[in-house]
Protein backbone atom coordinates (compact mmCIF):
# COMPACT_ATOMS: atom_id res chain seq x y z
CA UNK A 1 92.72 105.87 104.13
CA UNK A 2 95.17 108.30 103.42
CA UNK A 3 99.38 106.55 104.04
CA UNK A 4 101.54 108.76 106.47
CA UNK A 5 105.39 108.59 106.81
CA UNK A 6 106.77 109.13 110.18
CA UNK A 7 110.72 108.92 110.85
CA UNK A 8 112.37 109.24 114.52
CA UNK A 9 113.43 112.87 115.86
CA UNK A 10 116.57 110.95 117.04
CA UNK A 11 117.46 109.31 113.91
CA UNK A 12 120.93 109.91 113.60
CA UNK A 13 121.06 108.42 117.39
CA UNK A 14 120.58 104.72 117.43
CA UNK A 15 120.54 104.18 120.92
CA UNK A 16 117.31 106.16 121.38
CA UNK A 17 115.69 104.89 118.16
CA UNK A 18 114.71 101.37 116.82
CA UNK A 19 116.15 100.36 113.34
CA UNK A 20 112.25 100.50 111.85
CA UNK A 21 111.74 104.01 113.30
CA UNK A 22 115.20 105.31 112.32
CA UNK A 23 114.66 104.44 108.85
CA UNK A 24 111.22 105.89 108.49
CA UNK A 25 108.23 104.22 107.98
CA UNK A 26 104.86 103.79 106.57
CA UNK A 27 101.46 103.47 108.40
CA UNK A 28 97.99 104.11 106.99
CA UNK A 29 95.43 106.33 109.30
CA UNK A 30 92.13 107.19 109.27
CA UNK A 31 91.98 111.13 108.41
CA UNK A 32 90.49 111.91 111.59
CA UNK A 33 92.95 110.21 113.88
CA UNK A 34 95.70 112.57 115.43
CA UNK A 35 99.00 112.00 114.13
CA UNK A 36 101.20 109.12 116.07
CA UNK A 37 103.77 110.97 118.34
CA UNK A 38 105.57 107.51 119.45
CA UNK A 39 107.02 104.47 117.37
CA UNK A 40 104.33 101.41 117.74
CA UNK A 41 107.72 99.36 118.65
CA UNK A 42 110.58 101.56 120.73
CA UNK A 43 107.79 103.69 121.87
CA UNK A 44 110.37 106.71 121.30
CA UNK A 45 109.29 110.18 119.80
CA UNK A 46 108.30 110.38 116.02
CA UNK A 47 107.73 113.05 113.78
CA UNK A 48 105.42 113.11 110.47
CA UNK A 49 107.51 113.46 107.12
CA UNK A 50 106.09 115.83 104.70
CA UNK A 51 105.76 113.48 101.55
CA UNK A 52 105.26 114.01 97.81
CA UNK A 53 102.26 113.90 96.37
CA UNK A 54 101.78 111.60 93.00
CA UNK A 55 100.07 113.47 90.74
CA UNK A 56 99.25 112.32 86.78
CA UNK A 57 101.80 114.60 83.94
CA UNK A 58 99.23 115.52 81.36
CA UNK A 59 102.20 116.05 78.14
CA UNK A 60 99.73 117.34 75.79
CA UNK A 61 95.73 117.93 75.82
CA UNK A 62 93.71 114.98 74.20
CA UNK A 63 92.23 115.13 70.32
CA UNK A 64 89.12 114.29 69.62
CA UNK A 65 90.04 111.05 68.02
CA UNK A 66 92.27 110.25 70.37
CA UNK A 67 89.39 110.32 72.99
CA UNK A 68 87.19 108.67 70.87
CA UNK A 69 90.30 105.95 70.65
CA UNK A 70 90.01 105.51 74.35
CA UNK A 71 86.38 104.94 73.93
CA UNK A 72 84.89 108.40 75.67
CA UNK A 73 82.24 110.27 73.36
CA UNK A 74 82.89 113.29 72.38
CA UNK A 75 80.17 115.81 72.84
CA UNK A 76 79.68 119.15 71.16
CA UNK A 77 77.86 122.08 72.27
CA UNK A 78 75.53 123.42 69.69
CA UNK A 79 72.71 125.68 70.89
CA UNK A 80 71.34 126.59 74.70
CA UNK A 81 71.79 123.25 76.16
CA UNK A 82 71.73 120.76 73.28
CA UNK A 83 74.92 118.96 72.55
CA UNK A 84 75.91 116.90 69.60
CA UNK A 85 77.52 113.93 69.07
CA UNK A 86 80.77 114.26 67.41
């Protein structure tokens, strides 16, 4: 289940905003739910926050024996469909 972060449309007001709501928070959702359009606690209006997406920072492409290292084989191909062990 994917996690979505919501945040109040009336943040900046605190009078029409709870103090979990105006700080933004956290809620995990099945993908085929619609997306919340009140606070579970104030029941005022929310919004979904566009959030970054974690994705892995590959520096510099593996060597063989640093594959190897990690314990993956390493497979060569040689002829039409036959692969070698490096």
């Amino acid at each position: 289940m994917p996690i979505y972060e919501y945040v109040s449309e009336a943040a900046e007001d605190p009078e029409h905003s709870c103090r979990i709501c105006a700080r933004g928070f956290e809620l995990r959702r099945p993908v085929d739910r619609p997306a919340l359009e009140v606070c579970p606690l104030c029941k005022n209006p929310v919004k979904k926050v566009i959030s970054r997406v974690n994705t892995p920072k590959v520096t510099k492409p593996l060597s063989v024996s640093d594959a190897k290292k990690a314990g993956f084989t390493v497979l060569e191909k040689r002829d039409q469909g036959v692969y070698e062990k490096l």
